[in-house]
C-alpha atoms as a PDB file:
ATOM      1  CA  UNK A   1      11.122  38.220 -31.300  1.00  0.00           C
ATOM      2  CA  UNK A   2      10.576  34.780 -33.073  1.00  0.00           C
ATOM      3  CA  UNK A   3       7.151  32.993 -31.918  1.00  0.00           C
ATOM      4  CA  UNK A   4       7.324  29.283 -31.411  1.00  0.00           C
ATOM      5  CA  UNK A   5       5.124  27.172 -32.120  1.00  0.00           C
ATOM      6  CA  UNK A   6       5.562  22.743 -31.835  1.00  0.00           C
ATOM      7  CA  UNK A   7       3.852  20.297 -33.517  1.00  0.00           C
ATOM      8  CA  UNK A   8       3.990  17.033 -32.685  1.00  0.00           C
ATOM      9  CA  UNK A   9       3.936  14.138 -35.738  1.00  0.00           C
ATOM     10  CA  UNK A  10       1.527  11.175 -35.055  1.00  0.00           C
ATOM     11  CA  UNK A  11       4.557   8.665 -35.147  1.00  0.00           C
ATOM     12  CA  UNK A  12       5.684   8.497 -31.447  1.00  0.00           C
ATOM     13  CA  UNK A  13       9.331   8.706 -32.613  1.00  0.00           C
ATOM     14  CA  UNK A  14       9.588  12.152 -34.108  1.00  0.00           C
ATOM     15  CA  UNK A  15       8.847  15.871 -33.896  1.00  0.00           C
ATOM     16  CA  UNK A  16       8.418  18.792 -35.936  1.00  0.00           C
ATOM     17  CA  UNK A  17       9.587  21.626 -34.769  1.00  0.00           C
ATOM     18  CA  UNK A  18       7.824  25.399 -36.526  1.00  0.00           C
ATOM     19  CA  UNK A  19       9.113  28.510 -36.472  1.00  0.00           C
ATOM     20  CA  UNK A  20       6.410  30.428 -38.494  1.00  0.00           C
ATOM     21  CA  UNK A  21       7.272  34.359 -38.211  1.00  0.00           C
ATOM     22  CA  UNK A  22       8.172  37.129 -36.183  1.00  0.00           C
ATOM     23  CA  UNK A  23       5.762  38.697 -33.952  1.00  0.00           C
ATOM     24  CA  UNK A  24       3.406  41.258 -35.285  1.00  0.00           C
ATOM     25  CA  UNK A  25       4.960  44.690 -35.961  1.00  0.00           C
ATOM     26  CA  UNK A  26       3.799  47.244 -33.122  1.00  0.00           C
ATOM     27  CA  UNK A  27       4.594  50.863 -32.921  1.00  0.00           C
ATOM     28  CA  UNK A  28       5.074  53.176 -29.661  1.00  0.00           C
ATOM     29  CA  UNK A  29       3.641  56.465 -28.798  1.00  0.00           C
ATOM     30  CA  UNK A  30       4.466  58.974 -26.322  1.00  0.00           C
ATOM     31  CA  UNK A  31       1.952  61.442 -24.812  1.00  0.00           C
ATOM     32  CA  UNK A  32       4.552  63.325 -23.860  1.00  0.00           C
ATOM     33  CA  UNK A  33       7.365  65.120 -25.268  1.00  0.00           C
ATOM     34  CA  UNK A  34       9.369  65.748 -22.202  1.00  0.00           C
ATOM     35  CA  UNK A  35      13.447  65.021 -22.169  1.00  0.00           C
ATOM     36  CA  UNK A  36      12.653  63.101 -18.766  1.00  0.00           C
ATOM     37  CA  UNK A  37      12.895  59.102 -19.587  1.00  0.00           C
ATOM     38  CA  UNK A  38      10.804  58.129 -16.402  1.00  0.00           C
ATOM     39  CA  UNK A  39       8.055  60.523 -17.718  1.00  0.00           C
ATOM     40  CA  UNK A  40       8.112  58.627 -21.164  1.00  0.00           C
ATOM     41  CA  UNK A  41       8.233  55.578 -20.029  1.00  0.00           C
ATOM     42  CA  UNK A  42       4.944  55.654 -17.459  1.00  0.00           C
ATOM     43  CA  UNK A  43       3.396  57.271 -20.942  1.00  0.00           C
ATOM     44  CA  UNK A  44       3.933  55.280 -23.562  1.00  0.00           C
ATOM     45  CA  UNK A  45       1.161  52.822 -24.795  1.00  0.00           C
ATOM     46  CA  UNK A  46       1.678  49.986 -27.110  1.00  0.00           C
ATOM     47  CA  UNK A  47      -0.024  49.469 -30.188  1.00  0.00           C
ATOM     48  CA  UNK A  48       0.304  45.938 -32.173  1.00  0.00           C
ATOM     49  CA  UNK A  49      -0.808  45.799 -35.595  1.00  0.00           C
ATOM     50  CA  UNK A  50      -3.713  43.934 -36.509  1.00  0.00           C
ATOM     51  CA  UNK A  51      -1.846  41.744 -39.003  1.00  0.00           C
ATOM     52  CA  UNK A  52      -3.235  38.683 -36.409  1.00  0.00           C
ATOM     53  CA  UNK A  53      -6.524  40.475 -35.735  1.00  0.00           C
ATOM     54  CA  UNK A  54      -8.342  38.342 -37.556  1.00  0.00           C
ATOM     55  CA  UNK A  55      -7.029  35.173 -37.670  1.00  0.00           C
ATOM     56  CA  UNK A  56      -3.882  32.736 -37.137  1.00  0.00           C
ATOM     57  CA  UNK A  57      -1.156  32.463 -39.539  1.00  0.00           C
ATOM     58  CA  UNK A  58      -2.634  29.601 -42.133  1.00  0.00           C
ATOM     59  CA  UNK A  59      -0.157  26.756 -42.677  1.00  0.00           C
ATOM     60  CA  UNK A  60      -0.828  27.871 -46.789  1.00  0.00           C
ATOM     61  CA  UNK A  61       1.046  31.053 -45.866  1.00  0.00           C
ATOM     62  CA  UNK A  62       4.822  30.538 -46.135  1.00  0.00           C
ATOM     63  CA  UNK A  63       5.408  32.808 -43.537  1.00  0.00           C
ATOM     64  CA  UNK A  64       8.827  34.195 -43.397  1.00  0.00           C
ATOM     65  CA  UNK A  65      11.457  32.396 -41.075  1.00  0.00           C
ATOM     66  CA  UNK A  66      10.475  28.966 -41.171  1.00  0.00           C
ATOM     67  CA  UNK A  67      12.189  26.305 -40.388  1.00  0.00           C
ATOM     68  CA  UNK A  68      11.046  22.388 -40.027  1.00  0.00           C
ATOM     69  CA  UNK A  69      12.657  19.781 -38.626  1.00  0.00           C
ATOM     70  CA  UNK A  70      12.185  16.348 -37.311  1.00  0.00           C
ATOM     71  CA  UNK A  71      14.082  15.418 -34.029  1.00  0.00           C
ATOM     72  CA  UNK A  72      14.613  11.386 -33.834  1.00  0.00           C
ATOM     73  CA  UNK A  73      13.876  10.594 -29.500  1.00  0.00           C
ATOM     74  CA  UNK A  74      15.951   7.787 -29.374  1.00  0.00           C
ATOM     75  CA  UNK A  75      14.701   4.754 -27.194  1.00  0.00           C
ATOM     76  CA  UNK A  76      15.570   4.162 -23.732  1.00  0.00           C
ATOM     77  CA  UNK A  77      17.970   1.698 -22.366  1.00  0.00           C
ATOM     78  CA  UNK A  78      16.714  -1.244 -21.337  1.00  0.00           C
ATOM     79  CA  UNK A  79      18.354  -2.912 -18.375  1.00  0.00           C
ATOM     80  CA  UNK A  80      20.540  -6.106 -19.833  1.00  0.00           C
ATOM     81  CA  UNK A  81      19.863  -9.720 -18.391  1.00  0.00           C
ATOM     82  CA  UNK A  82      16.785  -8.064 -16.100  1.00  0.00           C
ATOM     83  CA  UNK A  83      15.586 -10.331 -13.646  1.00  0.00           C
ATOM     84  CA  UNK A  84      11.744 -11.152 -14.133  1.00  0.00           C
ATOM     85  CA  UNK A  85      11.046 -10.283 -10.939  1.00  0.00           C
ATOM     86  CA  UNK A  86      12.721  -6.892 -11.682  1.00  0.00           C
ATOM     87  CA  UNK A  87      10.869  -6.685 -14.525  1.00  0.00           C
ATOM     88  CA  UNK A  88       7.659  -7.135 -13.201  1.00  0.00           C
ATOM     89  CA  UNK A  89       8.348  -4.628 -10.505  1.00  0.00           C
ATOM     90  CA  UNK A  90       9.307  -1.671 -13.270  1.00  0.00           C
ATOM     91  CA  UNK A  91       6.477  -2.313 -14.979  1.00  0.00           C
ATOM     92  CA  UNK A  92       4.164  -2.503 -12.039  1.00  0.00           C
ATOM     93  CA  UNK A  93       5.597   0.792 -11.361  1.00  0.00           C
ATOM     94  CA  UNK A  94       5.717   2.119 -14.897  1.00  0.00           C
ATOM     95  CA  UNK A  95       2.610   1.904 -15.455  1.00  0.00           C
ATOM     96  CA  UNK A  96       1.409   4.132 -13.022  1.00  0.00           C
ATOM     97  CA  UNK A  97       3.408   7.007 -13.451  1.00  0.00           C
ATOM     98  CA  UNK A  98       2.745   7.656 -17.168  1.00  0.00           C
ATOM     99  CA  UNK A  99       2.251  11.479 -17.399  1.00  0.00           C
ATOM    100  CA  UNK A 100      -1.443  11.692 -17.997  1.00  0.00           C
ATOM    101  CA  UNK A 101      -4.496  10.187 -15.625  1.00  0.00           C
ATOM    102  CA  UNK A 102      -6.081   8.755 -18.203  1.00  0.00           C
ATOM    103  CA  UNK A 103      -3.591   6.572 -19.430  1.00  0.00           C
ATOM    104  CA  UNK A 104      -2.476   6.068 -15.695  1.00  0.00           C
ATOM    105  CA  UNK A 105      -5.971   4.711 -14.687  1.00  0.00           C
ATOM    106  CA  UNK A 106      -6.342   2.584 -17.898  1.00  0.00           C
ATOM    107  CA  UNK A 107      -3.016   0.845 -17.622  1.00  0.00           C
ATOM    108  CA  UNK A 108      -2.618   0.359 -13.777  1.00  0.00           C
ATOM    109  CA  UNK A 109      -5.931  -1.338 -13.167  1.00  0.00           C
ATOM    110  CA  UNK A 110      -5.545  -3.716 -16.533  1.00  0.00           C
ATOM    111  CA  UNK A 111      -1.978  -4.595 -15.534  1.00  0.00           C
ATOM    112  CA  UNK A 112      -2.363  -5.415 -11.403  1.00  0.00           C
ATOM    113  CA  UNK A 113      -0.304  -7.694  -9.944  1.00  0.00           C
ATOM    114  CA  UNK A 114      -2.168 -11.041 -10.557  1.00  0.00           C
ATOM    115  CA  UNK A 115      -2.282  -9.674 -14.523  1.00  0.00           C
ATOM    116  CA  UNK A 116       1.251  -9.202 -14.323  1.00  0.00           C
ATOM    117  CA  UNK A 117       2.418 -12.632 -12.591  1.00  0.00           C
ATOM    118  CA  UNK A 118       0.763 -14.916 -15.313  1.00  0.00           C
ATOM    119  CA  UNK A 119       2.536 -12.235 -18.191  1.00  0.00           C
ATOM    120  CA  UNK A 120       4.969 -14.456 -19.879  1.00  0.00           C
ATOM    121  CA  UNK A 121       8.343 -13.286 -21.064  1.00  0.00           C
ATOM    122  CA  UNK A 122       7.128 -12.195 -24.698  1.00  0.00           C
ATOM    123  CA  UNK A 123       3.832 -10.394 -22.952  1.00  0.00           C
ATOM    124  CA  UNK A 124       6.095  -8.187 -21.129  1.00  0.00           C
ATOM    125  CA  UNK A 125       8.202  -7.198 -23.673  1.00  0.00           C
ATOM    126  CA  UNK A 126       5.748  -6.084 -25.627  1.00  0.00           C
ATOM    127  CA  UNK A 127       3.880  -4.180 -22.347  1.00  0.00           C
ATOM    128  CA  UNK A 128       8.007  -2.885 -22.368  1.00  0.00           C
ATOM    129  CA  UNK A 129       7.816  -1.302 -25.431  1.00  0.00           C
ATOM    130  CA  UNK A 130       4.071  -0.255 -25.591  1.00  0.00           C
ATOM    131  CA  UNK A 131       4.721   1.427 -22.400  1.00  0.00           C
ATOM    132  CA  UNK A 132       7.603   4.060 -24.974  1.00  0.00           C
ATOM    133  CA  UNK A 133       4.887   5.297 -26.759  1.00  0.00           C
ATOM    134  CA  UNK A 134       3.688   8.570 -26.731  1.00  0.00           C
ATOM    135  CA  UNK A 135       0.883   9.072 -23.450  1.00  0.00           C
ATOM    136  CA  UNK A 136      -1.824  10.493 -25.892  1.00  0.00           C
ATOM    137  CA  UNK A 137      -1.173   7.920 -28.736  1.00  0.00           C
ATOM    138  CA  UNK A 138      -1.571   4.983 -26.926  1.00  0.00           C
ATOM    139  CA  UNK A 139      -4.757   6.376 -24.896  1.00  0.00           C
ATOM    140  CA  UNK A 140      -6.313   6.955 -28.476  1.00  0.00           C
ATOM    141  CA  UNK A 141      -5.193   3.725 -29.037  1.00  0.00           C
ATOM    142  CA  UNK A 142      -6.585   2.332 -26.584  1.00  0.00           C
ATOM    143  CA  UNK A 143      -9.886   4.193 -26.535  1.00  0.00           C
ATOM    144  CA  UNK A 144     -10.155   3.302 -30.402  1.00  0.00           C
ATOM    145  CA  UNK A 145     -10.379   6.839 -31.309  1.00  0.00           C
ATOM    146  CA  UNK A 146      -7.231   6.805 -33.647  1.00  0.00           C
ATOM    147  CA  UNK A 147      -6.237   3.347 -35.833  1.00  0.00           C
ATOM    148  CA  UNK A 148      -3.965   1.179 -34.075  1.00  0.00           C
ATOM    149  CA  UNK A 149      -0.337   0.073 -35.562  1.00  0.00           C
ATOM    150  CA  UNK A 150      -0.626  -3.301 -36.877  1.00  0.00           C
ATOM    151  CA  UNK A 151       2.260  -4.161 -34.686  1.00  0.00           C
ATOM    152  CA  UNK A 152       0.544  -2.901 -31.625  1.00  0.00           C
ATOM    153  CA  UNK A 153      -2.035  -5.090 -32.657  1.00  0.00           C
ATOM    154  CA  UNK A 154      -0.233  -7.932 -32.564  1.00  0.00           C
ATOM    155  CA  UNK A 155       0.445  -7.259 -28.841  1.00  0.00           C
ATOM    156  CA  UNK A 156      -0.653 -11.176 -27.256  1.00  0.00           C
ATOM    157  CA  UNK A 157      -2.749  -9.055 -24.223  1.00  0.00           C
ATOM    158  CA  UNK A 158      -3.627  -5.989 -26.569  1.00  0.00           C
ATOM    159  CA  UNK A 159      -7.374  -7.218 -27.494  1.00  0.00           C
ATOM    160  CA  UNK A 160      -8.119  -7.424 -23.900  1.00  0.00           C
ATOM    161  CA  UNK A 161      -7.030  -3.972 -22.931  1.00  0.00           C
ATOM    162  CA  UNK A 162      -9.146  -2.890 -25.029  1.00  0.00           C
ATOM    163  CA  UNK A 163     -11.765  -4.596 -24.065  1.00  0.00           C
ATOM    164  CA  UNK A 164     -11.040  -3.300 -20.262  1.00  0.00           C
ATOM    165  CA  UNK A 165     -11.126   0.297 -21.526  1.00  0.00           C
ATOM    166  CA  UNK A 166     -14.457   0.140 -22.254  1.00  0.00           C
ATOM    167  CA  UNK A 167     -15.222  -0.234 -19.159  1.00  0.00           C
ATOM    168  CA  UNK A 168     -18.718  -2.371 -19.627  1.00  0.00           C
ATOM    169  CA  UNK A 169     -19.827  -2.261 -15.655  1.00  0.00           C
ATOM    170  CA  UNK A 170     -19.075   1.490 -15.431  1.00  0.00           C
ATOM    171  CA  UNK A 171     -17.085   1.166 -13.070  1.00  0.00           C
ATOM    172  CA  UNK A 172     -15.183   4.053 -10.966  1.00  0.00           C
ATOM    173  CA  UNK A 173     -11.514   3.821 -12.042  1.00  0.00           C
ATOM    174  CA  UNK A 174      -9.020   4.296  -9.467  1.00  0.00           C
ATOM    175  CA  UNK A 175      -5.392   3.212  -9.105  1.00  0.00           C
ATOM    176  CA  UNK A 176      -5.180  -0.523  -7.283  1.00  0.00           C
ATOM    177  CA  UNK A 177      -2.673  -0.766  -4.068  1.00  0.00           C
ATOM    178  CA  UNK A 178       0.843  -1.321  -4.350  1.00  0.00           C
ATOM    179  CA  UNK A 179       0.823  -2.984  -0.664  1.00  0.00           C
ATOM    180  CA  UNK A 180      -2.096  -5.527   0.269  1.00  0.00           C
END
């Protein structure tokens, strides 16, 4: 048996994929010596070795068997001539249904619909292709706990969500209406 194990590389368009070693070694013992297989099988205990006992594989330890890799995620599709109103509407919907409730929260109530009707063209573009990035970099993003891409940065409503994120009036978060 091969453990897996995946680590995922800060830039939002790649992984690393580890494959660090087999499985500990573990022997089998039979308290009985009888020639029925049922018998042995109800008896025998399983011992693994205490190569892992203390701790984790270190990443220092070439362990035997691995193999790294980076796997390119290409970028979706974008629809071709997209109506704005279209647009909007994706977005609008996009928004909410990141993966993660933090992100979900953060992003729905800063982009409502009144936010999203006075977004011009360029603005959602860029909320296009902020909304690709990975759910956990772009909440540490956000939340200023990692550094922000200088290109992310340059995002014409980014200073603002920011600014929304911290959430000054402590607020209780929850996700606005799609009907009025």
């Amino acid at each position: 048996m091969i453990a897996h194990l995946v680590r995922l590389v800060p830039r939002s368009s790649t992984r690393a994929l580890f494959v660090p070693r087999a499985l500990p070694r573990f022997s089998s013992s039979s308290s009985s010596s009888s020639s029925n297989p049922s018998s042995n099988a109800a008896a025998t205990t399983t011992t693994f070795s205490n190569e892992w006992a203390t701790a984790p594989p270190t990443p220092n330890s070439q362990p035997e068997g691995r193999i790294e890799f980076t796997i390119r995620i290409p970028k979706p599709i974008r629809p071709i001539n997209e109506d704005i109103e279209a647009k909007r509407a994706r977005l609008l919907w996009s928004v909410r249904k990141r993966g993660i409730l933090e992100c979900d929260l953060l992003l729905s109530t800063f982009v409502d619909k009144d936010r999203l009707k006075r977004m011009s063209a360029i603005e959602l573009e860029q909320l296009d292709s902020l909304l690709e990035e990975n759910d956990w970099d772009l909440y540490y993003w956000i939340t200023q706990a990692k550094p922000v891409p200088e290109e992310v940065k340059a995002y014409g409503f980014w200073e603002d969500l920011v600014e929304h994120s911290k959430n000054k009036r402590k607020d209780i978060l929850r996700m606005p209406a799609l009907k009025e």
